[in-house]
N, C-alpha and C. Protein backbone atom coordinates (compact mmCIF):
# COMPACT_ATOMS: atom_id res chain seq x y z
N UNK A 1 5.46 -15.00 25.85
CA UNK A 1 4.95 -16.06 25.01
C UNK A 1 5.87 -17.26 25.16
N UNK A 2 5.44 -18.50 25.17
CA UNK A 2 5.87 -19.81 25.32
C UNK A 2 6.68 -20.07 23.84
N UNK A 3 8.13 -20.53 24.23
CA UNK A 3 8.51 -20.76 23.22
C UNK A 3 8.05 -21.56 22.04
N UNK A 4 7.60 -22.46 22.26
CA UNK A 4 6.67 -23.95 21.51
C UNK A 4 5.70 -23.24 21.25
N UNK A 5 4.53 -21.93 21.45
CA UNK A 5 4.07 -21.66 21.05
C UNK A 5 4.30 -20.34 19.58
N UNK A 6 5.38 -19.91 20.10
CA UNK A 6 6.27 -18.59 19.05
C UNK A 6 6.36 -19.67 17.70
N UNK A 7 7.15 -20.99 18.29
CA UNK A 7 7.79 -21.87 16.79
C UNK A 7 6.91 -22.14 15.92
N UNK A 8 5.32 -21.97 16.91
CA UNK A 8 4.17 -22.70 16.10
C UNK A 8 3.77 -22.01 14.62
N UNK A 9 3.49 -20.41 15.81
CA UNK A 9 2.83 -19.42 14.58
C UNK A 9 3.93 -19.19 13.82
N UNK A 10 5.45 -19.13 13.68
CA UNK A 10 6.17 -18.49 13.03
C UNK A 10 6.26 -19.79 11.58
N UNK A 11 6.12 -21.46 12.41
CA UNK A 11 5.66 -22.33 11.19
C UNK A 11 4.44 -22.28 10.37
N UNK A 12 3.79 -21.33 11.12
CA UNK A 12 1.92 -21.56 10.10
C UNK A 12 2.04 -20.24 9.60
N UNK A 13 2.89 -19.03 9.90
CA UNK A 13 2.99 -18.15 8.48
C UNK A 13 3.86 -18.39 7.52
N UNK A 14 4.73 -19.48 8.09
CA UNK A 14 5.87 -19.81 6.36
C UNK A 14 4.71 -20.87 5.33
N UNK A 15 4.17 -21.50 6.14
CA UNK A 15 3.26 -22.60 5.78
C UNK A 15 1.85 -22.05 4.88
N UNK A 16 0.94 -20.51 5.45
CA UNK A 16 0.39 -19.77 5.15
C UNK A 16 0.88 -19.18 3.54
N UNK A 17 1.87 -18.91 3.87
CA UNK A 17 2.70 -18.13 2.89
C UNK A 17 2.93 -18.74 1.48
N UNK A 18 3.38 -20.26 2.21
CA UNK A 18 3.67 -21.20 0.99
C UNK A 18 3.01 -21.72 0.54
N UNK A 19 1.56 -21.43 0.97
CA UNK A 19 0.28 -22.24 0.01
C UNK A 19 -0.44 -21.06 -0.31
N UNK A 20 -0.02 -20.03 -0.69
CA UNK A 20 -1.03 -18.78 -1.51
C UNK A 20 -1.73 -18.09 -0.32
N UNK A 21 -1.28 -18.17 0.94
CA UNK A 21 -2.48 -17.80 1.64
C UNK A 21 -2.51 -15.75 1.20
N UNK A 22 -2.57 -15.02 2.28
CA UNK A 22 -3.25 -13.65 1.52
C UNK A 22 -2.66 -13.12 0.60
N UNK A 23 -2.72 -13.09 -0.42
CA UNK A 23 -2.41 -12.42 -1.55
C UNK A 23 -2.99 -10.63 -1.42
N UNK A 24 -1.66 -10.18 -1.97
CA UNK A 24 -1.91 -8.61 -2.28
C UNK A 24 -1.75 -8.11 -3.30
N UNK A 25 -3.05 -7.37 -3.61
CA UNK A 25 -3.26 -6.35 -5.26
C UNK A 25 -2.12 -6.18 -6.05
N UNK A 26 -1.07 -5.69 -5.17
CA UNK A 26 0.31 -4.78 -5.66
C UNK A 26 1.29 -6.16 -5.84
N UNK A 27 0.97 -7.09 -5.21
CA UNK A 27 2.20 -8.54 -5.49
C UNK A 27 2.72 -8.29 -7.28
N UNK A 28 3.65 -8.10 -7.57
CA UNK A 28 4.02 -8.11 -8.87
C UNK A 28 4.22 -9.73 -9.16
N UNK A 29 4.18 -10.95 -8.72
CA UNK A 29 3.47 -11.97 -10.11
C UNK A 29 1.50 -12.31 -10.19
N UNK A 30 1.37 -11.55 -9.19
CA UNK A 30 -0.17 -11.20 -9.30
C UNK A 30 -0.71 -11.29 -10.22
N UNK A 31 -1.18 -11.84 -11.41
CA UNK A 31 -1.91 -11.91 -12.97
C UNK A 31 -2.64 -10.18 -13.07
N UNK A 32 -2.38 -9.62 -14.04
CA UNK A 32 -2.59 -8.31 -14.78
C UNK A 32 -3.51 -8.19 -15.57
N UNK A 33 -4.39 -9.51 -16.11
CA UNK A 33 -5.24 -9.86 -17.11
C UNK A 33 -6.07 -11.45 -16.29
N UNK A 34 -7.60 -11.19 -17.47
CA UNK A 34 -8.36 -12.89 -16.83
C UNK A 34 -7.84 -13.43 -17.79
N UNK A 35 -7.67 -14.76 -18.15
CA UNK A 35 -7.36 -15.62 -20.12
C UNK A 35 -8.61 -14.74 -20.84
N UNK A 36 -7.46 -15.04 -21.77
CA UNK A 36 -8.24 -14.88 -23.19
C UNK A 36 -9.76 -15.54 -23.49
N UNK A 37 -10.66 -15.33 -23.88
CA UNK A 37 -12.00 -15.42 -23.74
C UNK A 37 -12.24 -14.97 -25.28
N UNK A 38 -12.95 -15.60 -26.22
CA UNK A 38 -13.61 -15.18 -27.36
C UNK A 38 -14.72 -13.93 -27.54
N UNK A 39 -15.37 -13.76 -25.99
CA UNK A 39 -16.56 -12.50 -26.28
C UNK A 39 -16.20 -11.52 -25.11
N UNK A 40 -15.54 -11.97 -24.08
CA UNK A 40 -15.35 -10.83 -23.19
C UNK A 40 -13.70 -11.28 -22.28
N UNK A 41 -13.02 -9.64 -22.25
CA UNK A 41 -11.35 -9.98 -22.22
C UNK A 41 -10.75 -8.79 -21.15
N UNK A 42 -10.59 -9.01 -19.75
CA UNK A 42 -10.46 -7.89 -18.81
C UNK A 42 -8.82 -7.82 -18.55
N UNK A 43 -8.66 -6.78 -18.25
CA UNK A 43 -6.55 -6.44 -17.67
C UNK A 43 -6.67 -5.44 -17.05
N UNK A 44 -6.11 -5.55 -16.43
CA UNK A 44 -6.07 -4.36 -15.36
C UNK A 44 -4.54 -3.30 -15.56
N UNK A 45 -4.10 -2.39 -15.36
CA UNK A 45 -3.12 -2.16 -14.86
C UNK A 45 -2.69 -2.03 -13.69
N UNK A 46 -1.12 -1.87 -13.07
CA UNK A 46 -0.97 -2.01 -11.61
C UNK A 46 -1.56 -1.52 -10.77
N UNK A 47 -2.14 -2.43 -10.12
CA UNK A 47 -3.18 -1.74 -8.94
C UNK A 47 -2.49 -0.77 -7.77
N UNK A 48 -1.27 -0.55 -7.60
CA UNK A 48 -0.34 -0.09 -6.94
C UNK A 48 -0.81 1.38 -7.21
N UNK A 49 -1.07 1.78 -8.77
CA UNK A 49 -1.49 3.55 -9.00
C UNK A 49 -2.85 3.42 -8.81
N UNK A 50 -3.99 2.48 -8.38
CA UNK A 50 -5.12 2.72 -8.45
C UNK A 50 -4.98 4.17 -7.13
N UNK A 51 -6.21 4.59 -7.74
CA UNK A 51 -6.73 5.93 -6.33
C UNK A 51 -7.03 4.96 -5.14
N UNK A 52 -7.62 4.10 -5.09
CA UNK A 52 -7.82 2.96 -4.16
C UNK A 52 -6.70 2.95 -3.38
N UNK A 53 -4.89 2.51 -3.65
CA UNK A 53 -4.15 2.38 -2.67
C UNK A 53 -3.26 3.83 -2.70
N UNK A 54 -3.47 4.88 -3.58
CA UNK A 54 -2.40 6.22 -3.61
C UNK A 54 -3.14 7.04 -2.24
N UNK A 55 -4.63 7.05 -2.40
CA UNK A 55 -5.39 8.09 -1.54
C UNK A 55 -5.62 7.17 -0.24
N UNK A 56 -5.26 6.33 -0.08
CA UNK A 56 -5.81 5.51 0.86
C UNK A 56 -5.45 5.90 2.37
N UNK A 57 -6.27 5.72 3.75
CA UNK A 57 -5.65 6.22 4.94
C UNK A 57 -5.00 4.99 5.59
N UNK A 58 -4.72 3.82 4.95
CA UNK A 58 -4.13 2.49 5.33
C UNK A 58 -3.73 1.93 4.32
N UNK A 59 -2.66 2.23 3.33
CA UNK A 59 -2.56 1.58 2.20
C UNK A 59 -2.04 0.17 2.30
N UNK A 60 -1.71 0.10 3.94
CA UNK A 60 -1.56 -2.01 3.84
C UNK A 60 -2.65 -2.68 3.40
N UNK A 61 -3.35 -2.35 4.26
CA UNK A 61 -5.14 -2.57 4.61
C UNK A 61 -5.69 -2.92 3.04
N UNK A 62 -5.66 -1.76 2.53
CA UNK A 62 -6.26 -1.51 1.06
C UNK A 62 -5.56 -2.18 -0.13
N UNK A 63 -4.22 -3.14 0.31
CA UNK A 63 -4.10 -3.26 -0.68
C UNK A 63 -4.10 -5.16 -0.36
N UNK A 64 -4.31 -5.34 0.56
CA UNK A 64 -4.83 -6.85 1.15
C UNK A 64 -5.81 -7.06 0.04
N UNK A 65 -5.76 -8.89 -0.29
CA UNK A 65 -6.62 -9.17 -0.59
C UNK A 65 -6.80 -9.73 -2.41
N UNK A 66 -7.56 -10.03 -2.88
CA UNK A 66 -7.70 -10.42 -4.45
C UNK A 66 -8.85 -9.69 -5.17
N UNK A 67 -8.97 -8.79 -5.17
CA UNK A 67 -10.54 -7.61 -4.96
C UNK A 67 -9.88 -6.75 -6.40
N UNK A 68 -8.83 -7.43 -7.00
CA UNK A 68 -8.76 -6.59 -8.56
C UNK A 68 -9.69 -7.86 -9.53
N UNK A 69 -8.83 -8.58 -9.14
CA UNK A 69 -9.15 -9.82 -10.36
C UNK A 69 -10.51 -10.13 -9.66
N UNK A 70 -11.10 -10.25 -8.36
CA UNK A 70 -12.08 -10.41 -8.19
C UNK A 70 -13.34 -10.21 -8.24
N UNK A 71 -13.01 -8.33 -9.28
CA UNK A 71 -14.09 -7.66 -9.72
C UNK A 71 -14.02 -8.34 -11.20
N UNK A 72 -12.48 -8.24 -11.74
CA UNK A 72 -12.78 -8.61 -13.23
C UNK A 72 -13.32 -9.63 -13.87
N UNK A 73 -13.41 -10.50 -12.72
CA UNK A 73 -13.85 -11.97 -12.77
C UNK A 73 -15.16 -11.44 -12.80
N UNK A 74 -15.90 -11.10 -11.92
CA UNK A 74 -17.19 -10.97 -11.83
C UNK A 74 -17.94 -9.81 -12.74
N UNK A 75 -16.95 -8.74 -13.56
CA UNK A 75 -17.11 -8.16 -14.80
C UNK A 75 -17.31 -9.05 -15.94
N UNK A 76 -16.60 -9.90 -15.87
CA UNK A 76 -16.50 -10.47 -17.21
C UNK A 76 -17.56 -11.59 -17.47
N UNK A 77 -17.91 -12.19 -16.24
CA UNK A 77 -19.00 -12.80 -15.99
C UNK A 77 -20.51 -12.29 -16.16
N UNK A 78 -20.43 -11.41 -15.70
CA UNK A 78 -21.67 -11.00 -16.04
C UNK A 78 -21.99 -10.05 -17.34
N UNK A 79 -20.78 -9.44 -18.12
CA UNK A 79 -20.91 -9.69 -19.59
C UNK A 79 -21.15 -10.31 -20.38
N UNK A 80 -20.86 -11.55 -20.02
CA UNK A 80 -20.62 -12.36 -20.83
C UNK A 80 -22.35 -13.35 -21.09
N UNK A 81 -22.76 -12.90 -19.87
CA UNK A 81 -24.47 -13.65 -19.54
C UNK A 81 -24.95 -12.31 -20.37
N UNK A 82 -25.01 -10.98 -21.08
CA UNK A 82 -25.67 -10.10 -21.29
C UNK A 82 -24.84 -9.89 -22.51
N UNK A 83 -24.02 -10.42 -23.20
CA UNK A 83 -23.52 -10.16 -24.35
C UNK A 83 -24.34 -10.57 -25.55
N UNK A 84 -24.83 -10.56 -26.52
CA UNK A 84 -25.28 -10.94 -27.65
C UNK A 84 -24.91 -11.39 -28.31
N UNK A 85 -25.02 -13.11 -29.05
CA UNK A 85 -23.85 -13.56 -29.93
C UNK A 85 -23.44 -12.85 -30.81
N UNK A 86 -21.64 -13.35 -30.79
CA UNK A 86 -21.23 -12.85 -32.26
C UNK A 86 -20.20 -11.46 -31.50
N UNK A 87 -21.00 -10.61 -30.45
CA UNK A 87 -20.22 -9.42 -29.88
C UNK A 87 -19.39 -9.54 -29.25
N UNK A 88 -17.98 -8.83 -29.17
CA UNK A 88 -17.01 -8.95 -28.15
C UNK A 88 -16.33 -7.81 -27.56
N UNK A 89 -16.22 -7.77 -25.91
CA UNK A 89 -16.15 -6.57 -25.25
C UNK A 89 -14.55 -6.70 -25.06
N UNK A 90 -13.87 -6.22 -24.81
CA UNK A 90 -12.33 -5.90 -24.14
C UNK A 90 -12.50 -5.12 -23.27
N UNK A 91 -12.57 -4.52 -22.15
CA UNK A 91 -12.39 -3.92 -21.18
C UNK A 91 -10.53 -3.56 -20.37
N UNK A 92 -10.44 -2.65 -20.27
CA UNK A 92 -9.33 -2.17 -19.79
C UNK A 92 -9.39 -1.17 -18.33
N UNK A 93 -9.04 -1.91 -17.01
CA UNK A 93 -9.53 -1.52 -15.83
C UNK A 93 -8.32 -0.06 -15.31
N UNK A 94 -8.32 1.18 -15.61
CA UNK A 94 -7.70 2.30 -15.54
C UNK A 94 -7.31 2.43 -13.70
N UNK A 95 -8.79 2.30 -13.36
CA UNK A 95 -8.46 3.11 -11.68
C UNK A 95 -9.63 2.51 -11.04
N UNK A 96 -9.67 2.19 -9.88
CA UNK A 96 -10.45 1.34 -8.92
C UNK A 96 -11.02 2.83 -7.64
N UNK A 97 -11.48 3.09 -7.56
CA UNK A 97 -11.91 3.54 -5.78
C UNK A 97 -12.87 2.80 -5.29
N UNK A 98 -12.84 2.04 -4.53
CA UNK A 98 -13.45 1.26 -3.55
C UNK A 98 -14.87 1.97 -2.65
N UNK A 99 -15.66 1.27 -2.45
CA UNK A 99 -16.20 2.48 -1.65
C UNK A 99 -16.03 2.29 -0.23
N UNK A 100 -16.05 3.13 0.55
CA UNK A 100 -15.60 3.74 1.66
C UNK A 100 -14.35 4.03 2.00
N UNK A 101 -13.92 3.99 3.10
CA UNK A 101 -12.29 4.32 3.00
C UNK A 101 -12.01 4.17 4.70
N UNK A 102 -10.32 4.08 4.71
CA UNK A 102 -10.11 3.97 5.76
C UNK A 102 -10.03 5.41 6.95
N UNK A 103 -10.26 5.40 7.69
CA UNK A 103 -9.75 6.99 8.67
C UNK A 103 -9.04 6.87 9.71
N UNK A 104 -7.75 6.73 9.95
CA UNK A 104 -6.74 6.37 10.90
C UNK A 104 -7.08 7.21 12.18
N UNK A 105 -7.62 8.41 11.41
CA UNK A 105 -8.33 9.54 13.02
C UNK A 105 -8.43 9.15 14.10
N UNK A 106 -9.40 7.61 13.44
CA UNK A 106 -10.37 6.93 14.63
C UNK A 106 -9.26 6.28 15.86
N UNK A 107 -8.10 6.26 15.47
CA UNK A 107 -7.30 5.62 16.71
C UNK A 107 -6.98 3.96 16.21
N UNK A 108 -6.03 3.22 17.08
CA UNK A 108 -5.51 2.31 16.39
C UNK A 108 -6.78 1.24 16.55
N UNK A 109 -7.96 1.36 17.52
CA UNK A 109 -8.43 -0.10 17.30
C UNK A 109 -9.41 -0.04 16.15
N UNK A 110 -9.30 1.49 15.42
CA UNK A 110 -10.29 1.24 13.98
C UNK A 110 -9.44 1.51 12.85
N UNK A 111 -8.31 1.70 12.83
CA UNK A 111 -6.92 1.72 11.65
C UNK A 111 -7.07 0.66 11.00
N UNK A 112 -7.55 -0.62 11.04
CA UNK A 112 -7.92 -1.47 9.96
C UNK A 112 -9.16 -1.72 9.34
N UNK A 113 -10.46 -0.70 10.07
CA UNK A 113 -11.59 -0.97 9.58
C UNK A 113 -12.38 0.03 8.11
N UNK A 114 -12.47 -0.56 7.21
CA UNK A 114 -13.23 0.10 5.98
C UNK A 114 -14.36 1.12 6.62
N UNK A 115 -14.36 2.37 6.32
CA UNK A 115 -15.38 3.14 7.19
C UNK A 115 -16.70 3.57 5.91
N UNK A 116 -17.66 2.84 5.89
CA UNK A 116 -18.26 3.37 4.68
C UNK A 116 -19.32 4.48 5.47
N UNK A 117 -19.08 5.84 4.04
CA UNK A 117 -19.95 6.70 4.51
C UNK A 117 -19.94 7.62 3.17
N UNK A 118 -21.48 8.17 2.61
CA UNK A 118 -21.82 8.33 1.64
C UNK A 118 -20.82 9.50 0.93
N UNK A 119 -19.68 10.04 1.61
CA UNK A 119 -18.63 10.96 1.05
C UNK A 119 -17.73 10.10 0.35
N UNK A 120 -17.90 8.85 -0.09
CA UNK A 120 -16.93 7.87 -0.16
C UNK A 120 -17.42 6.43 -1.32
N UNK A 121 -17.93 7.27 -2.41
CA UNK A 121 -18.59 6.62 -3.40
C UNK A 121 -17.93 5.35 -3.84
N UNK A 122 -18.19 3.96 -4.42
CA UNK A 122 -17.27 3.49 -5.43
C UNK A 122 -17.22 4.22 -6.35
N UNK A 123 -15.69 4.39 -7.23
CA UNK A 123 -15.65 4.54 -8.76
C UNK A 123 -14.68 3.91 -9.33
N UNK A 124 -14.86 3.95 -10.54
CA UNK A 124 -14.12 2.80 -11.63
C UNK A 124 -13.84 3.55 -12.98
N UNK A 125 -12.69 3.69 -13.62
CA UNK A 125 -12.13 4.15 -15.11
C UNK A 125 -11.75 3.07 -15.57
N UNK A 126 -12.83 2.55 -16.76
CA UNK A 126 -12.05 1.89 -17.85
C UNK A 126 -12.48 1.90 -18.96
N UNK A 127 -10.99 1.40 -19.90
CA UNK A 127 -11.23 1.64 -21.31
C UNK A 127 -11.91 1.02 -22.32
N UNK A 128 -12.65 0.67 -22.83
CA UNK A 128 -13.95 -0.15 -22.92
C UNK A 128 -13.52 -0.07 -24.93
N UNK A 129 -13.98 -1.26 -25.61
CA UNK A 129 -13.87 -1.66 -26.75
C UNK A 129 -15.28 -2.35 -27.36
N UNK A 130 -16.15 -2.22 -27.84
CA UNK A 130 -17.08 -3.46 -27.73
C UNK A 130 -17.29 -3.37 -29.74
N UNK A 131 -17.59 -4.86 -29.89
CA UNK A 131 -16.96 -4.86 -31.77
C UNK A 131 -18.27 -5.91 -31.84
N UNK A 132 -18.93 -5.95 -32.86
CA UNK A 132 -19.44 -7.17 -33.47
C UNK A 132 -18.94 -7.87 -34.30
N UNK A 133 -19.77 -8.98 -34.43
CA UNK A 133 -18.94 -10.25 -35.28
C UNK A 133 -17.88 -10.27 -36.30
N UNK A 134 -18.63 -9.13 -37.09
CA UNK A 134 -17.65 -8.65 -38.25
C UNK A 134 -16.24 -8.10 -37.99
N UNK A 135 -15.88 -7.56 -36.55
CA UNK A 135 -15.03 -6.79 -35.85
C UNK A 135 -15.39 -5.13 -36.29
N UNK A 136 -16.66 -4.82 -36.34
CA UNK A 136 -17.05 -3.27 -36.65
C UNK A 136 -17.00 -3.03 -35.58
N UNK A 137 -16.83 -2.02 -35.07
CA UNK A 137 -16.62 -1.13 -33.22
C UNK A 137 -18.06 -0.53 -33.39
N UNK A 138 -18.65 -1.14 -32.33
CA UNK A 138 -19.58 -0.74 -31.86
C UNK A 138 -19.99 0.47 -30.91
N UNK A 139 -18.53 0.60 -30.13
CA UNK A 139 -18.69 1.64 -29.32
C UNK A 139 -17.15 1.15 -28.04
N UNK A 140 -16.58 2.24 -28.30
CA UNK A 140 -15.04 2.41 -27.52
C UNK A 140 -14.99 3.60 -26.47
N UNK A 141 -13.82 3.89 -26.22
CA UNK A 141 -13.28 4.85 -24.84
C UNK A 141 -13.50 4.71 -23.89
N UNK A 142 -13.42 5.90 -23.24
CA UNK A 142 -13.41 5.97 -21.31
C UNK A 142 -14.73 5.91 -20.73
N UNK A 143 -14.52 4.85 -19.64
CA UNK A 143 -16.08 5.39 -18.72
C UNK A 143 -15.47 5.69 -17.46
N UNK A 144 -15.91 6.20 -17.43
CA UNK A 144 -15.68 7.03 -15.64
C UNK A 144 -16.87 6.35 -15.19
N UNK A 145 -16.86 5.68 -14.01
CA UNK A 145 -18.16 4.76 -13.39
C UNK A 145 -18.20 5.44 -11.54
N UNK A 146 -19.53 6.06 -10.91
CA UNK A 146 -19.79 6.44 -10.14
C UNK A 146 -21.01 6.07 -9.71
N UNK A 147 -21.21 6.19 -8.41
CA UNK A 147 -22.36 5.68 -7.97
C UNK A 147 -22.48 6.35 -6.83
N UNK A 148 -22.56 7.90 -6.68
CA UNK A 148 -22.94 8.52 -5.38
C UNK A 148 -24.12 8.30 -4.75
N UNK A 149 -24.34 7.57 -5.07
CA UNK A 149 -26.12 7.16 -4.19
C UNK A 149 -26.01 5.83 -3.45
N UNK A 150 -24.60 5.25 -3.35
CA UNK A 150 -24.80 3.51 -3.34
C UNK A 150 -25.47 3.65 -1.99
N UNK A 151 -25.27 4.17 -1.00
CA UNK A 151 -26.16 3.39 0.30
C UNK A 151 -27.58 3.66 0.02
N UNK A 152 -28.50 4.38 -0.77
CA UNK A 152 -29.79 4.53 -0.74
C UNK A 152 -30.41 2.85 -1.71
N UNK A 153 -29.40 1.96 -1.73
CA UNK A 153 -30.45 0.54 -2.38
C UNK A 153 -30.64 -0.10 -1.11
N UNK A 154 -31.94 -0.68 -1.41
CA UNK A 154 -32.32 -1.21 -0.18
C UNK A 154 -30.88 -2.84 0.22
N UNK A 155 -30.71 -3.36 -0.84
CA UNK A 155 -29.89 -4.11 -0.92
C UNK A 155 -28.37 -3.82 -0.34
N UNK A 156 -28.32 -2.86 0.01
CA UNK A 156 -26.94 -2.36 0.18
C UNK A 156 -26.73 -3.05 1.52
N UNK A 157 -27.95 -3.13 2.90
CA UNK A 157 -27.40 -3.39 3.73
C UNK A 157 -28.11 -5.03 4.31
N UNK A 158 -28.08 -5.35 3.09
CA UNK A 158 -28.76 -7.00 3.27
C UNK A 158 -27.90 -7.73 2.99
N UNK A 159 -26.24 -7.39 2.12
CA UNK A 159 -25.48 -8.27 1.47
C UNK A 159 -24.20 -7.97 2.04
N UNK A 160 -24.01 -9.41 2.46
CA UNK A 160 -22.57 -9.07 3.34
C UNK A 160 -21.18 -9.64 2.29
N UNK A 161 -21.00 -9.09 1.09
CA UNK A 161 -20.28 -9.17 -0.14
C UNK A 161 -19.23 -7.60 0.26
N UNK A 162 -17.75 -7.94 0.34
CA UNK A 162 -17.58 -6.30 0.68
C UNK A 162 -16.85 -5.86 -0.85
N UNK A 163 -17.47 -6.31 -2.15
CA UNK A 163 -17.12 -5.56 -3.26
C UNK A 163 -18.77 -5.49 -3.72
N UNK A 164 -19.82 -5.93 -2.75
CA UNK A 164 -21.51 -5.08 -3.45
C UNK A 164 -21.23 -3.86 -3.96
N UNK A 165 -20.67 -2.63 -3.28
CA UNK A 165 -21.26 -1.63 -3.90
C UNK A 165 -20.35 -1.90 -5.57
N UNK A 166 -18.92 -1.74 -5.28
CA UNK A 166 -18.62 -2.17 -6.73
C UNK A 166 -19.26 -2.91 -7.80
N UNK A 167 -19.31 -4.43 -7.65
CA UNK A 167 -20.31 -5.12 -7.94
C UNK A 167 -21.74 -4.53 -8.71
N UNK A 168 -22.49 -3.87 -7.74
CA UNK A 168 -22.82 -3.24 -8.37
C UNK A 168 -23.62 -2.29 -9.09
N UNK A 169 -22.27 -1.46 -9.01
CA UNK A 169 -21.79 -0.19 -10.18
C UNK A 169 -21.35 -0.87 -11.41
N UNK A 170 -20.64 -2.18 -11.54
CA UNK A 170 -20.70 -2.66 -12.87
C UNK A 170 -21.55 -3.15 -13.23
N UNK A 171 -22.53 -3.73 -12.41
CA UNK A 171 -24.17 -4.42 -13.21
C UNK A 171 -24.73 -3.60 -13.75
N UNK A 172 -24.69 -2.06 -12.91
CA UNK A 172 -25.60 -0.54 -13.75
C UNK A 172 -24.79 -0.21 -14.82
N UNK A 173 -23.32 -0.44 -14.83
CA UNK A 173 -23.07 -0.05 -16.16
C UNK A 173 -23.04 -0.60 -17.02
N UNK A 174 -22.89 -2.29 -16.90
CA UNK A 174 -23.25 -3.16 -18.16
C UNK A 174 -24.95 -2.86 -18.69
N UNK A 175 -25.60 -2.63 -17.79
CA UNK A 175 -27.40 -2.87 -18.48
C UNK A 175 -27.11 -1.57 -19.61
N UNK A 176 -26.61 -0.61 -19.34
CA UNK A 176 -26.54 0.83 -19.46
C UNK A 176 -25.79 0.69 -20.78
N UNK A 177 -24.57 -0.21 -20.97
CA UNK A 177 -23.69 0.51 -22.02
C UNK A 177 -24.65 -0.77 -23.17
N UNK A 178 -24.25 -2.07 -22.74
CA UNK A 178 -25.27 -2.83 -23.61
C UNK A 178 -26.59 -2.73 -24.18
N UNK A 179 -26.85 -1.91 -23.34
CA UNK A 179 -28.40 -1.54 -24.29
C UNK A 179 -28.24 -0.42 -25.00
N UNK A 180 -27.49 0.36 -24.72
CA UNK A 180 -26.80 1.90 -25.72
C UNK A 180 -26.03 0.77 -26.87
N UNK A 181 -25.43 -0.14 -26.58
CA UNK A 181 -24.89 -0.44 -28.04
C UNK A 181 -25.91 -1.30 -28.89
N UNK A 182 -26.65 -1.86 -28.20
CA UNK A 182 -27.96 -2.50 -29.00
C UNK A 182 -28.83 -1.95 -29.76
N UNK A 183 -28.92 -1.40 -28.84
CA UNK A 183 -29.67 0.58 -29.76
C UNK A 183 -29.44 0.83 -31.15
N UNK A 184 -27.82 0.70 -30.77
CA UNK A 184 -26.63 1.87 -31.86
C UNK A 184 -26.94 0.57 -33.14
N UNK A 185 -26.87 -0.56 -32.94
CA UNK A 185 -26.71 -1.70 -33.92
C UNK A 185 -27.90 -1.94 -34.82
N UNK A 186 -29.22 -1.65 -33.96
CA UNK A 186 -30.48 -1.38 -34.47
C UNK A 186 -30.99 -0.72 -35.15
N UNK A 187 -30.58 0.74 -34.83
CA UNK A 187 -30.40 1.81 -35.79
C UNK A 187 -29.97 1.81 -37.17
N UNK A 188 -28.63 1.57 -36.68
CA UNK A 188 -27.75 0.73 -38.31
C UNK A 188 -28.73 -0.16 -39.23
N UNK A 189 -29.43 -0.99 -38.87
CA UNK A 189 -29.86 -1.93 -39.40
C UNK A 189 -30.81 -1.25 -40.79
């Protein structure tokens, strides 16, 4: 390699580096939480114990990227369009599995590629709070979130999004828990 060319790239990864370029899950000043929000409020814990980077067959690979906050963002978002005034959710993100996974088996020119294959579900643990106006609890604890079927939507292979299947597994579980607590509030009534 040409020297003038070595000085180049070794200036465009300090340069890379020094303007945010790839950020990783496990970075400890990485944000742990979205802001504070009046109806819907996500945190994660360290993505470092998710099953996502402990089980992983490339845990560099897997832990590349902004794909924590990038779900919670898009959790909280789409709560927040399906929330009912007055209600407020807290969510607490336990454990991530991604779907598919890596398989180093394959040799080094597929050691960085996500291998999706239906042994290799997304799933998601979190601790879930949801209160109405009054702050009465509407409905709390653990969800364990699975989706062993994700490649049978027709959508699965039309969307080139690589957190769809995650994605969503939280749209099925927001319709799912929000209308179980709408239910529960109705009842009451």
């Amino acid at each position: 390699m040409k020297p003038r060319l070595a000085v180049l790239l070794v200036a465009f990864a300090f340069a890379s580096a020094a303007h945010g370029g790839a950020r990783n899950v496990t970075d400890p000043q990485a944000p742990r939480a979205l802001p504070e929000s009046d109806s819907v409020n996500v945190r994660w814990e360290d993505p470092s114990r998710f099953s996502e980077l402990r089980y992983s067959g490339n845990r560099w690979e897997a832990s590349r990227g902004n794909w924590v906050q990038e779900l919670a963002t898009y959790l909280r978002d789409r709560a927040q369009q399906r929330l009912p005034d007055g209600q407020r959710l807290d969510v607490d993100i336990v454990d991530i599995r991604r779907a598919g996974s890596f398989e180093p088996w394959h040799g080094p020119n597929l050691q960085y590629t996500r291998i999706i294959r239906d042994v290799y579900p997304p799933r998601m643990t979190l601790d879930v709070r949801l209160t109405d106006a009054d702050g009465t609890v509407i409905a709390e604890g653990e969800r364990k979130l699975s989706d062993p079927g994700f490649l049978m939507s027709d959508s699965a292979t039309l969307n080139s999004d690589p957190l769809r299947f995650e994605k969503r597994l939280i749209d099925r579980w927001l319709a799912q828990e929000l209308r179980t607590a709408e239910r529960g509030v109705k009842n009451e009534e």
